[in-house]
PDB file of N, CA and C in Angstrom:
ATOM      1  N   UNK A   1      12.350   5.618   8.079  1.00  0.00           N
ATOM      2  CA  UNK A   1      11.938   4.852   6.907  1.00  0.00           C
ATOM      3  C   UNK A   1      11.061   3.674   7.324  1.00  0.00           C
ATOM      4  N   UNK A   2      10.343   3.098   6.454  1.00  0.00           N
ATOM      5  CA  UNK A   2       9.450   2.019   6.529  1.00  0.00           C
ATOM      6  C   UNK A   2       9.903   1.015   7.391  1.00  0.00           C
ATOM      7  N   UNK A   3      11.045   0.291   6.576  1.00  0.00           N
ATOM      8  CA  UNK A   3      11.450  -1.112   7.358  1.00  0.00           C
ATOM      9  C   UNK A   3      12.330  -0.339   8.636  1.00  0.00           C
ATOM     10  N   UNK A   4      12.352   0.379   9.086  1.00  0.00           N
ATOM     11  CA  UNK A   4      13.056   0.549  10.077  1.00  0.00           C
ATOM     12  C   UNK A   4      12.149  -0.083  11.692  1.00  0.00           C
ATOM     13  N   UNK A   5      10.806   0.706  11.405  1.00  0.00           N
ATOM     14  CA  UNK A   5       9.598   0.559  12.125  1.00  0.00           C
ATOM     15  C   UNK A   5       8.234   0.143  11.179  1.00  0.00           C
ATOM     16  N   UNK A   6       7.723  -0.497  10.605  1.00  0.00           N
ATOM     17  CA  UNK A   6       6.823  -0.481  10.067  1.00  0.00           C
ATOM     18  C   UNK A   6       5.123  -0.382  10.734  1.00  0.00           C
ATOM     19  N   UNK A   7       5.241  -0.411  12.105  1.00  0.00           N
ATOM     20  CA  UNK A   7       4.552  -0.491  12.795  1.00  0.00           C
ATOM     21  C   UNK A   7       4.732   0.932  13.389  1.00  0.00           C
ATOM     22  N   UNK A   8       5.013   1.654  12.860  1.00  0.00           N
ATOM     23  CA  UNK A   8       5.474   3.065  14.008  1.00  0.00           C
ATOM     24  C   UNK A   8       3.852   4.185  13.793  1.00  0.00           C
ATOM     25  N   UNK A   9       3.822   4.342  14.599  1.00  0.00           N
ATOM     26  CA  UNK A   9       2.179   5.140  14.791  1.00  0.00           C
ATOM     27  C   UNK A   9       1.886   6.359  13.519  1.00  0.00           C
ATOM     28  N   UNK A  10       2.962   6.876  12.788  1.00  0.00           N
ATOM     29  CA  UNK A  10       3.002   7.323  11.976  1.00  0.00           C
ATOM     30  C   UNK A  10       2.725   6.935  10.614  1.00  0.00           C
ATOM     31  N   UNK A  11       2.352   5.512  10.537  1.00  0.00           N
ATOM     32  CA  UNK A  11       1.778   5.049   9.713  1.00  0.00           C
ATOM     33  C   UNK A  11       0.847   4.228   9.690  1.00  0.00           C
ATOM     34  N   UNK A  12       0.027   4.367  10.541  1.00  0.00           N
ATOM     35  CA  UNK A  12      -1.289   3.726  11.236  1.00  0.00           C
ATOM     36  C   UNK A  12      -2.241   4.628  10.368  1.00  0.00           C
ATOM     37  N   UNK A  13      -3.350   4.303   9.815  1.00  0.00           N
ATOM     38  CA  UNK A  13      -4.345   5.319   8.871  1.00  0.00           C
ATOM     39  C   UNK A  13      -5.723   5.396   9.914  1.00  0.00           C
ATOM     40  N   UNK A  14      -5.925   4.507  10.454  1.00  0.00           N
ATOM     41  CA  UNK A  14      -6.904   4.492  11.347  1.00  0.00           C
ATOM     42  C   UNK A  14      -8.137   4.027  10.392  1.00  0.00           C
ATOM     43  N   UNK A  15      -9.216   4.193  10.673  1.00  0.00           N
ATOM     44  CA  UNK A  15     -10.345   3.734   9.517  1.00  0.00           C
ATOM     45  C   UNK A  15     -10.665   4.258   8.588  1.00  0.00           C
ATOM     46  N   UNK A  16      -9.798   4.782   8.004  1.00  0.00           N
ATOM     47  CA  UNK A  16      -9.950   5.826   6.271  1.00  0.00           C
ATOM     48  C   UNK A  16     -10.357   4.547   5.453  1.00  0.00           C
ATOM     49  N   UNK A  17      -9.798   3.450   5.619  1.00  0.00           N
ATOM     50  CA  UNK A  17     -10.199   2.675   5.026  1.00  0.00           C
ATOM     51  C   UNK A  17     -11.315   1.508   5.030  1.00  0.00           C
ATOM     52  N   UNK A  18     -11.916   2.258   6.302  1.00  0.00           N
ATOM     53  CA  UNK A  18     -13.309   1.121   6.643  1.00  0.00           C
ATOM     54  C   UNK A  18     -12.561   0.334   7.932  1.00  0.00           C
ATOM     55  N   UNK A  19     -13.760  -0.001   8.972  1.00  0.00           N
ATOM     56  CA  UNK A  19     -12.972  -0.730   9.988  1.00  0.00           C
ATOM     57  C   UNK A  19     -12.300  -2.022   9.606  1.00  0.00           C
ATOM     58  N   UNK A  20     -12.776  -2.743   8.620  1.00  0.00           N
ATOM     59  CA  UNK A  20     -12.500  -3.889   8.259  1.00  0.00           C
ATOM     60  C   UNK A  20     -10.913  -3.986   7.307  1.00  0.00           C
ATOM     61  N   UNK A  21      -9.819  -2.791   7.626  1.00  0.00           N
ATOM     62  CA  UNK A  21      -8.979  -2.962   6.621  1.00  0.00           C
ATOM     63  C   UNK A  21      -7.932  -1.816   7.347  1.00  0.00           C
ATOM     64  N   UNK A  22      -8.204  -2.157   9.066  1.00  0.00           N
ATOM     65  CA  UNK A  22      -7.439  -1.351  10.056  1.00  0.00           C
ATOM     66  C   UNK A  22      -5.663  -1.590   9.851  1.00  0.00           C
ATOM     67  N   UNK A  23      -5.961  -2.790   9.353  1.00  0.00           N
ATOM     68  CA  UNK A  23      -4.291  -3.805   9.438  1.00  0.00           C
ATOM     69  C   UNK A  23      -3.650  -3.564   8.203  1.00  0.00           C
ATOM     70  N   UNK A  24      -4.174  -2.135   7.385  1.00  0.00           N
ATOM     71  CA  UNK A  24      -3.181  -1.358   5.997  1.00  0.00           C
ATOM     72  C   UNK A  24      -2.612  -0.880   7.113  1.00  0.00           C
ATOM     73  N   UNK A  25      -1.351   0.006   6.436  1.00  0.00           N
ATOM     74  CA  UNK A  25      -0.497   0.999   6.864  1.00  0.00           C
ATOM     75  C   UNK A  25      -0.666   1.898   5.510  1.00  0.00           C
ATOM     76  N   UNK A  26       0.323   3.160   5.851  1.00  0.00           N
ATOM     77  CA  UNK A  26       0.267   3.996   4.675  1.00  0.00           C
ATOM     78  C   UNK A  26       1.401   4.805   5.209  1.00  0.00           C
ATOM     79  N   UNK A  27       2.107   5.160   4.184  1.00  0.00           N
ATOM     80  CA  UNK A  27       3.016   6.305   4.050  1.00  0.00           C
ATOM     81  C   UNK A  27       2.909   7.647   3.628  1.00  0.00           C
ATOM     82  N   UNK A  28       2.898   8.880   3.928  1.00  0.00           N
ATOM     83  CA  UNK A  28       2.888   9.881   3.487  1.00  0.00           C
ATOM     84  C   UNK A  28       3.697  10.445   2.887  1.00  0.00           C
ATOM     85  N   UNK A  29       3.747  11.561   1.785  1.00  0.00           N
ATOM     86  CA  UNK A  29       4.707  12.066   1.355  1.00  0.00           C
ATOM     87  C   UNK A  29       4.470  13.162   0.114  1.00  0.00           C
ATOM     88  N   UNK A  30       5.134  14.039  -0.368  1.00  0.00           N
ATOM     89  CA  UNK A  30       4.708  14.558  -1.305  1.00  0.00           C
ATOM     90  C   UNK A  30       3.745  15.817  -0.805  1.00  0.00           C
ATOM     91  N   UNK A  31       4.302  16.404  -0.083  1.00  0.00           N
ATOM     92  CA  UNK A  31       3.121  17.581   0.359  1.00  0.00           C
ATOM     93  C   UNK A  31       1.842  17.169   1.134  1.00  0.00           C
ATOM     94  N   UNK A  32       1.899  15.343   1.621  1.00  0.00           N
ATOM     95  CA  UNK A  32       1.097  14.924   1.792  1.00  0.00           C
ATOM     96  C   UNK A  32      -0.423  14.625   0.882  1.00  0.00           C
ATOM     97  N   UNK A  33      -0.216  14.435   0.004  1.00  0.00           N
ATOM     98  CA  UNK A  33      -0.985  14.747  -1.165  1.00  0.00           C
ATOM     99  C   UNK A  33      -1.313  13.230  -1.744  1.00  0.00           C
ATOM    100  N   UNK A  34       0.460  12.290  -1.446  1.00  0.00           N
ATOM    101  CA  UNK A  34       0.453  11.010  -2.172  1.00  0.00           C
ATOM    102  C   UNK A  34       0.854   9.895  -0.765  1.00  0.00           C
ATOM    103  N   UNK A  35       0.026   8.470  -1.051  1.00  0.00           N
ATOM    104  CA  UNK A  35       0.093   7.789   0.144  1.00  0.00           C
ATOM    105  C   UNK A  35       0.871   6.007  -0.347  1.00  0.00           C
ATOM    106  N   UNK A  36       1.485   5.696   0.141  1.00  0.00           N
ATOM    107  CA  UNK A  36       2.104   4.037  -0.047  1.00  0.00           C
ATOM    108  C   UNK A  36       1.317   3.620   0.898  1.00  0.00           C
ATOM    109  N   UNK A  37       0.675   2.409   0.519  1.00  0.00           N
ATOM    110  CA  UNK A  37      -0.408   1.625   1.241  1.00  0.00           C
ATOM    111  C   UNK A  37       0.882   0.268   1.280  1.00  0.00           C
ATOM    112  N   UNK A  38       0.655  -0.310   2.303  1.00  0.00           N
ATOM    113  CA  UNK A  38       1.927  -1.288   2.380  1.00  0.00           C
ATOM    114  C   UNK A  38       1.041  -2.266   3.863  1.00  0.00           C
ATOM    115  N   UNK A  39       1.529  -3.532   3.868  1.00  0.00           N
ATOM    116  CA  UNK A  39       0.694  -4.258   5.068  1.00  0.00           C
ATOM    117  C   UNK A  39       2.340  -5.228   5.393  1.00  0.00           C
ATOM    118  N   UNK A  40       2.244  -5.718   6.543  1.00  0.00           N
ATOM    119  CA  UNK A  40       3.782  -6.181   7.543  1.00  0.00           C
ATOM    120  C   UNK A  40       2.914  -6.786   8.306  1.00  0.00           C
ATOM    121  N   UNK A  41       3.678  -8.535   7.928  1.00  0.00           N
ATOM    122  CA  UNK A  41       3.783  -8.964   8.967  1.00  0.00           C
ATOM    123  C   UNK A  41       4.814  -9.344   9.944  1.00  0.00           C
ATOM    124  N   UNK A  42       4.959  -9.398  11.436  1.00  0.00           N
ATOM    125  CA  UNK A  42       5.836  -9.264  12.166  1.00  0.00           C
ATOM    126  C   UNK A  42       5.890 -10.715  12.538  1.00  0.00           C
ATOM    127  N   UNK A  43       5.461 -11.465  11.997  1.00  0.00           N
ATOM    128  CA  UNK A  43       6.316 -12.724  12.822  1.00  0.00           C
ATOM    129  C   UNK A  43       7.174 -13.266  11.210  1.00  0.00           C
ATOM    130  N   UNK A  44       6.776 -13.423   9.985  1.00  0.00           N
ATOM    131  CA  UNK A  44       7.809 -13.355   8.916  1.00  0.00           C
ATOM    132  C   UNK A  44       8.402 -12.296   8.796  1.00  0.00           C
ATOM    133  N   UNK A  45       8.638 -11.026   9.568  1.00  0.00           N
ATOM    134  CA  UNK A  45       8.955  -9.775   8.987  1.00  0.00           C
ATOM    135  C   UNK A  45       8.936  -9.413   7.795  1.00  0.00           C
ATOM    136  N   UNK A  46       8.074  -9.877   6.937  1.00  0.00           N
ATOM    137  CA  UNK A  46       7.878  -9.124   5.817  1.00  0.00           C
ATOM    138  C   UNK A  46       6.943  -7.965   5.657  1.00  0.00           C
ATOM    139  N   UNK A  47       7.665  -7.098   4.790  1.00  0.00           N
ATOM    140  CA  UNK A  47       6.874  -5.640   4.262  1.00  0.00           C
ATOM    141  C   UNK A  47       6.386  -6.440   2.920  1.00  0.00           C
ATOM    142  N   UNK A  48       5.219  -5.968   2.720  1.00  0.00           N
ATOM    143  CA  UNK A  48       4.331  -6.106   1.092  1.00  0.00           C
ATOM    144  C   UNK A  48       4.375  -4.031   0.783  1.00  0.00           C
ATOM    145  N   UNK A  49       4.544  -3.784  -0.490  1.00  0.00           N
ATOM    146  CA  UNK A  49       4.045  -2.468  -0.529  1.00  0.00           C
ATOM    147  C   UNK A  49       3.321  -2.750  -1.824  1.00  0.00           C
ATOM    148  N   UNK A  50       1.780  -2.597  -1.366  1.00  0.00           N
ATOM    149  CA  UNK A  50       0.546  -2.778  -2.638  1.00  0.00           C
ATOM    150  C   UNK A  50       0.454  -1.727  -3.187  1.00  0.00           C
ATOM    151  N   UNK A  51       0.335  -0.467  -3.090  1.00  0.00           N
ATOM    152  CA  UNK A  51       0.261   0.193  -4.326  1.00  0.00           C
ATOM    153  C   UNK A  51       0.740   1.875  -3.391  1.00  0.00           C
ATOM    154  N   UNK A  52       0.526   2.623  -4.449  1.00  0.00           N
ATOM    155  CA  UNK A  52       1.360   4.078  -4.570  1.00  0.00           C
ATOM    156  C   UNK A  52       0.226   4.995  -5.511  1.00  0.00           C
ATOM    157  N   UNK A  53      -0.758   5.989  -4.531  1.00  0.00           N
ATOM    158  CA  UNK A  53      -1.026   6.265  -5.946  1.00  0.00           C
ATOM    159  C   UNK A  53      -0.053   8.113  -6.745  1.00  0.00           C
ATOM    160  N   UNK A  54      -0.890   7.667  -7.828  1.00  0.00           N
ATOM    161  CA  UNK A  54       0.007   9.045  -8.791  1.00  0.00           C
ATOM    162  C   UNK A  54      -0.877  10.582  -8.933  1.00  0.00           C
ATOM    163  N   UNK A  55      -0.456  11.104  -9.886  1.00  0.00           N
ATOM    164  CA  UNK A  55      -0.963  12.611 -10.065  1.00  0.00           C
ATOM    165  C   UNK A  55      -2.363  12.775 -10.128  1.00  0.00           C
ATOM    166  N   UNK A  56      -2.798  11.480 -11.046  1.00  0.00           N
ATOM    167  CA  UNK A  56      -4.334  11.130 -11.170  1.00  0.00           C
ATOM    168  C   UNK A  56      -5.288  11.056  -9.620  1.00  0.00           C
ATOM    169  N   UNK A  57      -4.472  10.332  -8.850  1.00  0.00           N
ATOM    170  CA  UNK A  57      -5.112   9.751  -7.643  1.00  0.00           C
ATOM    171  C   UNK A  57      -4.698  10.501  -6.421  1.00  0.00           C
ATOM    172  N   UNK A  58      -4.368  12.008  -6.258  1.00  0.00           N
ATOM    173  CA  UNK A  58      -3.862  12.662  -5.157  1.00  0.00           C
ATOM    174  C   UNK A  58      -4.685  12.595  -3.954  1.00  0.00           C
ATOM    175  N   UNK A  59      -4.164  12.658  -2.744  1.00  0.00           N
ATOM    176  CA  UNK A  59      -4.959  12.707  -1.665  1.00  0.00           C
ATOM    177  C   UNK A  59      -5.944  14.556  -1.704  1.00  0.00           C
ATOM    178  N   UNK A  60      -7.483  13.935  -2.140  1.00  0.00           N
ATOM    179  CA  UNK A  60      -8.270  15.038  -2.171  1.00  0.00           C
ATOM    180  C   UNK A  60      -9.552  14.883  -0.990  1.00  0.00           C
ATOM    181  N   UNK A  61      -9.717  15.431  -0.123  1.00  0.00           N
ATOM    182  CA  UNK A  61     -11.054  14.909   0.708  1.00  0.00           C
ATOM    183  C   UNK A  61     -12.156  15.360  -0.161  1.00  0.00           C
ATOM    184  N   UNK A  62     -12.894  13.936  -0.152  1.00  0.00           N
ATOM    185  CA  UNK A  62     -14.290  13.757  -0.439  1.00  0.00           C
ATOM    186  C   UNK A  62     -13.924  13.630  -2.163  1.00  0.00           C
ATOM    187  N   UNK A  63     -13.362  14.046  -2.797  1.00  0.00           N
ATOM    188  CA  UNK A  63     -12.926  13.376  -4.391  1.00  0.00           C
ATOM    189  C   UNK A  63     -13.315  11.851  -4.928  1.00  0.00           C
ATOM    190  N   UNK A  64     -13.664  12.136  -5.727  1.00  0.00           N
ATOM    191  CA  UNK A  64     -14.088  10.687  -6.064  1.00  0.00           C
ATOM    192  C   UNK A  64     -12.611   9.803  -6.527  1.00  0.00           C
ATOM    193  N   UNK A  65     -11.567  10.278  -6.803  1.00  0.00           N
ATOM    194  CA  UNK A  65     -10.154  10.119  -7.177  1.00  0.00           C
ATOM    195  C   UNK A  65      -8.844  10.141  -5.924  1.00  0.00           C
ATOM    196  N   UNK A  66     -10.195  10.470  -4.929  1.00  0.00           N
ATOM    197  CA  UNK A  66      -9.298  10.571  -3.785  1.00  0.00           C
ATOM    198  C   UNK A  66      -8.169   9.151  -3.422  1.00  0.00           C
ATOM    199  N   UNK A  67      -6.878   9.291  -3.120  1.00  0.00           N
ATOM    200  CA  UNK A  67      -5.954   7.909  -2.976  1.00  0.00           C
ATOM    201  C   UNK A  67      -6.804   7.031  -2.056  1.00  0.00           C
ATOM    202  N   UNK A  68      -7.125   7.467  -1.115  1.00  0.00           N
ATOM    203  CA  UNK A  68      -8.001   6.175   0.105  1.00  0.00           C
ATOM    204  C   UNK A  68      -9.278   5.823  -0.746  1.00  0.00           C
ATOM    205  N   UNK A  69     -10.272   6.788  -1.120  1.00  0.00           N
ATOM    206  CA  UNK A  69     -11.216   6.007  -2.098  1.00  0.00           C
ATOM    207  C   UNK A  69     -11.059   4.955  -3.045  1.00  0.00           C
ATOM    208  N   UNK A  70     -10.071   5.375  -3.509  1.00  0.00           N
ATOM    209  CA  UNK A  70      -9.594   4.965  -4.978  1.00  0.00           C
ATOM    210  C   UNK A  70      -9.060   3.436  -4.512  1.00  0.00           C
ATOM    211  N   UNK A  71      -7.599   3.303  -3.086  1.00  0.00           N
ATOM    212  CA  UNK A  71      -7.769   2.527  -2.874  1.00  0.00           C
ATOM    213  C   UNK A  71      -8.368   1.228  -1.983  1.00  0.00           C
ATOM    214  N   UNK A  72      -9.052   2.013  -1.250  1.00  0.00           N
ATOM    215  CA  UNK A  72     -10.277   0.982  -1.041  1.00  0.00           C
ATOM    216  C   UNK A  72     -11.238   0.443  -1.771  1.00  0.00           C
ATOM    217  N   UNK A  73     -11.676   0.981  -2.513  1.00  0.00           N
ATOM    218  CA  UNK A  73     -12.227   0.225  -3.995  1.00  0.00           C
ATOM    219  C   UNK A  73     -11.514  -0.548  -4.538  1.00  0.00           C
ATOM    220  N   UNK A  74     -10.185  -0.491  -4.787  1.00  0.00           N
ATOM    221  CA  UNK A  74      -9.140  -2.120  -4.854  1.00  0.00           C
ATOM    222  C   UNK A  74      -9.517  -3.060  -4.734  1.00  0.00           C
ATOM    223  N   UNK A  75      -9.175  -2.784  -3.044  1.00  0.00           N
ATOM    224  CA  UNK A  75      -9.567  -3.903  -1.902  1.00  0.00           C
ATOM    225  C   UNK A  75     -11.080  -4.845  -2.063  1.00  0.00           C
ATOM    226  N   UNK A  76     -11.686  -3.785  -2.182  1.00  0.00           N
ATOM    227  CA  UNK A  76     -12.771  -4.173  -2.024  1.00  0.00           C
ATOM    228  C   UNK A  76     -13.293  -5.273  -3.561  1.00  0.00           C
ATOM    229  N   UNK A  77     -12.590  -4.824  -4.130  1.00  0.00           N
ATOM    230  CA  UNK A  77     -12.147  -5.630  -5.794  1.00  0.00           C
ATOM    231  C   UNK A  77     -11.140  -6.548  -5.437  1.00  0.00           C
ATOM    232  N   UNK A  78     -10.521  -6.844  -4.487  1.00  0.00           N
ATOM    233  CA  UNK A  78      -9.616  -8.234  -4.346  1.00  0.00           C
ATOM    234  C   UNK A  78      -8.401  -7.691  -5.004  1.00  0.00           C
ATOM    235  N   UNK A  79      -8.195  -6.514  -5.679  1.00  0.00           N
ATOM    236  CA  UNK A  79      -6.699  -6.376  -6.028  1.00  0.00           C
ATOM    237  C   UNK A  79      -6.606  -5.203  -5.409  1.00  0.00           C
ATOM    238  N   UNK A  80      -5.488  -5.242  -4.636  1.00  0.00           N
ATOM    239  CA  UNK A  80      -4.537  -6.025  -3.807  1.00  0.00           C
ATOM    240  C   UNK A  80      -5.618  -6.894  -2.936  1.00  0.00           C
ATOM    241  N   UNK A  81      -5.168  -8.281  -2.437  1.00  0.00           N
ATOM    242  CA  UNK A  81      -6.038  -8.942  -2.248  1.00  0.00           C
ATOM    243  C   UNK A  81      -5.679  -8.465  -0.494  1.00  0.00           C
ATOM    244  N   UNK A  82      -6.847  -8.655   0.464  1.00  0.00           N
ATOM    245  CA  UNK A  82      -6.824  -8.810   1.889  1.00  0.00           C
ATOM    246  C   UNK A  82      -6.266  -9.448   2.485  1.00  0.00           C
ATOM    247  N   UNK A  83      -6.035 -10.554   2.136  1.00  0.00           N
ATOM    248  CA  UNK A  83      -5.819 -11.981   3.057  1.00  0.00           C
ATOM    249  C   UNK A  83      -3.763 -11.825   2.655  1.00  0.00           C
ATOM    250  N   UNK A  84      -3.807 -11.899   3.744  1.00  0.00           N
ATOM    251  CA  UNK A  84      -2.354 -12.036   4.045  1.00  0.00           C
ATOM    252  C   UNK A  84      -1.927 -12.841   3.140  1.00  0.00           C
ATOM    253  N   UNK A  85      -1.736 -14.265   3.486  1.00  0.00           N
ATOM    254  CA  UNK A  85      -1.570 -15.659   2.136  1.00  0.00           C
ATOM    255  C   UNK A  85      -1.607 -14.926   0.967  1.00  0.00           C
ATOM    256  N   UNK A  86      -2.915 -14.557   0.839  1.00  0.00           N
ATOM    257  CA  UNK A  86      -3.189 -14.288  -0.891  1.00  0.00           C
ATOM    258  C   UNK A  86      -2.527 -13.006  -1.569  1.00  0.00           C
ATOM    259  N   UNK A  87      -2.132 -12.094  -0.615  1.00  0.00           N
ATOM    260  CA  UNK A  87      -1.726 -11.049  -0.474  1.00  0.00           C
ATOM    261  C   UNK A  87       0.259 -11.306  -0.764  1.00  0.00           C
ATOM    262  N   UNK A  88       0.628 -12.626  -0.261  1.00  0.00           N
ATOM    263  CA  UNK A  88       2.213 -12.514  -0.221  1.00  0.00           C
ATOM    264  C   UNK A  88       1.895 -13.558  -1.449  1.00  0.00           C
ATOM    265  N   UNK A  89       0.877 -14.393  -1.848  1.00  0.00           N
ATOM    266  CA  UNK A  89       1.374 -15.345  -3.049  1.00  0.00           C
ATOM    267  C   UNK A  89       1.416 -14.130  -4.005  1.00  0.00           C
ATOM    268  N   UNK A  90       0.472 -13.095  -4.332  1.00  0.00           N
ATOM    269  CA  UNK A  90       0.442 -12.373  -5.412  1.00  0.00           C
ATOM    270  C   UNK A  90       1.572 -11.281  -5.368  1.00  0.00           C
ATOM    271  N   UNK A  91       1.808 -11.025  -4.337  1.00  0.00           N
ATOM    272  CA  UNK A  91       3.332 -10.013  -4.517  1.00  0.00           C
ATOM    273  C   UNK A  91       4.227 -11.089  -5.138  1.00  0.00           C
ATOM    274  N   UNK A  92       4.249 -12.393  -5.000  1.00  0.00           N
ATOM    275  CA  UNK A  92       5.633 -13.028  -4.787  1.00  0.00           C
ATOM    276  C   UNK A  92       5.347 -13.670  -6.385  1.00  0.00           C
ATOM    277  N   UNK A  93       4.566 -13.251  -7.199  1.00  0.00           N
ATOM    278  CA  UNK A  93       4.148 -13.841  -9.193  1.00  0.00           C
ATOM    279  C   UNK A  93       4.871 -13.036  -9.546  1.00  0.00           C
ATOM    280  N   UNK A  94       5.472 -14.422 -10.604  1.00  0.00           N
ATOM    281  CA  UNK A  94       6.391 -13.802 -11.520  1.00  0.00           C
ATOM    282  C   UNK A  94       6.430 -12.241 -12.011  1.00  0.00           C
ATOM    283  N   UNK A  95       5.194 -12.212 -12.461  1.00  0.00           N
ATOM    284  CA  UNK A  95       4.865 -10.938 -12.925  1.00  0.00           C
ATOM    285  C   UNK A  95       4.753  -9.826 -12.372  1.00  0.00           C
ATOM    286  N   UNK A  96       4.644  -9.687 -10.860  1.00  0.00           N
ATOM    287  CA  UNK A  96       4.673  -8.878 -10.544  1.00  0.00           C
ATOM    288  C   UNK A  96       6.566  -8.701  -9.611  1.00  0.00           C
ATOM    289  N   UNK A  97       6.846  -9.410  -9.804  1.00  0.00           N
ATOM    290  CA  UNK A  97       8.706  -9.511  -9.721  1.00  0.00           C
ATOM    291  C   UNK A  97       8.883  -8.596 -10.780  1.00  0.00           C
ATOM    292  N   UNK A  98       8.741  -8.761 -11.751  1.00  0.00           N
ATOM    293  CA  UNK A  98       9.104  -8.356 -13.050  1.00  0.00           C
ATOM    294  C   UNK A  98       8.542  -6.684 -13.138  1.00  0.00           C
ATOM    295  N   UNK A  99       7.477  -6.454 -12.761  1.00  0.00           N
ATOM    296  CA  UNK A  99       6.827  -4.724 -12.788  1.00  0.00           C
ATOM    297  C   UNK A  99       7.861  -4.375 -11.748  1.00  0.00           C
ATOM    298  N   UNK A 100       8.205  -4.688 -10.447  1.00  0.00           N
ATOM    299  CA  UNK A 100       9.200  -4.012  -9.663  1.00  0.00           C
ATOM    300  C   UNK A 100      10.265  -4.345 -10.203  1.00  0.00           C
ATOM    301  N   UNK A 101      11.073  -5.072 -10.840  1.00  0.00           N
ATOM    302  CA  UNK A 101      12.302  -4.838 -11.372  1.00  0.00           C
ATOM    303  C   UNK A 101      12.114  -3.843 -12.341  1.00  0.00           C
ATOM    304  N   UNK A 102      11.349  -3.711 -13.378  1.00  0.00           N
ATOM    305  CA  UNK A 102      11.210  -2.557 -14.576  1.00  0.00           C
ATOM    306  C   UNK A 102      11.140  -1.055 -13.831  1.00  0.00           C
ATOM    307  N   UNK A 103      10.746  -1.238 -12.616  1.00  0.00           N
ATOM    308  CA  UNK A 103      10.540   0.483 -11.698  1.00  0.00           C
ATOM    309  C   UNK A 103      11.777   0.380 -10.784  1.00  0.00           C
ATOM    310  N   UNK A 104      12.645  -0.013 -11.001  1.00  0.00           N
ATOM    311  CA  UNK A 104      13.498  -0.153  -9.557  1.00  0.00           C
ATOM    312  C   UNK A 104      14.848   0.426 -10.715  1.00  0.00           C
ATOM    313  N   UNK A 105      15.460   1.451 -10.168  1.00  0.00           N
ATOM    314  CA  UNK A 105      17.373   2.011 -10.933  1.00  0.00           C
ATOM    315  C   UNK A 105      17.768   0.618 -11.046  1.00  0.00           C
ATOM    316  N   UNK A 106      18.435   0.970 -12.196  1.00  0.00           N
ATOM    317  CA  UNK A 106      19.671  -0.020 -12.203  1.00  0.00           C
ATOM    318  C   UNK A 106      20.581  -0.268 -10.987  1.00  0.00           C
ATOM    319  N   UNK A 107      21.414  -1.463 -10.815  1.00  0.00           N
ATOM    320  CA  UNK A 107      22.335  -1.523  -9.889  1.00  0.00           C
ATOM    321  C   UNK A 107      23.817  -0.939 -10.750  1.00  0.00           C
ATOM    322  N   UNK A 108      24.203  -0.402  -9.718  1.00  0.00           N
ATOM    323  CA  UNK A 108      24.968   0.608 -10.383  1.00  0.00           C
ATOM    324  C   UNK A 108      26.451  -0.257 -10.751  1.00  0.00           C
TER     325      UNK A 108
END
């Protein structure tokens, strides 16, 4: 799992996302089809996980809907923002507390 290793070579993307955006990670899953883009830093040990994409956004090569296209165009739009700082103030808004509590099971 993620936080176990977040750094584990298995989730290294290499430059799918442009050299300038080496320091994403990504998760695979789903037939490999769907990717969790997520960035860790190791001296706060924190995991950020920026986005997930869905049915719309499957991993397709060369697709214009493709998940790495789709989210590098984000990036490149500032949402999810790059910068580490700007990157943990905006995970850490109210509002976006609130979208992961509305997606997260109940506690049982």
């Amino acid at each position: 799992t993620i936080p176990a290793d977040p750094t584990a070579t298995v989730y290294r993307q290499g430059s799918t996302l442009g050299e300038a955006h080496k320091h994403w990670f990504r998760a695979k899953f789903g037939n490999g089809r769907f990717r969790l883009f997520f960035r860790y830093d190791s001296s706060a040990k924190i995991i950020i996980f920026a986005w997930v994409n869905d049915e719309t956004t499957l991993r397709t090569y060369g697709a214009k809907t493709d998940a790495y296209k789709v989210f590098k165009g984000m990036l490149e739009d500032g949402n999810p923002p790059d910068d580490w700082a700007a990157l943990r103030k905006t995970a850490s808004d109210q509002a976006a507390v609130d979208r992961l509590k509305k997606a997260s099971p109940p506690n049982p």
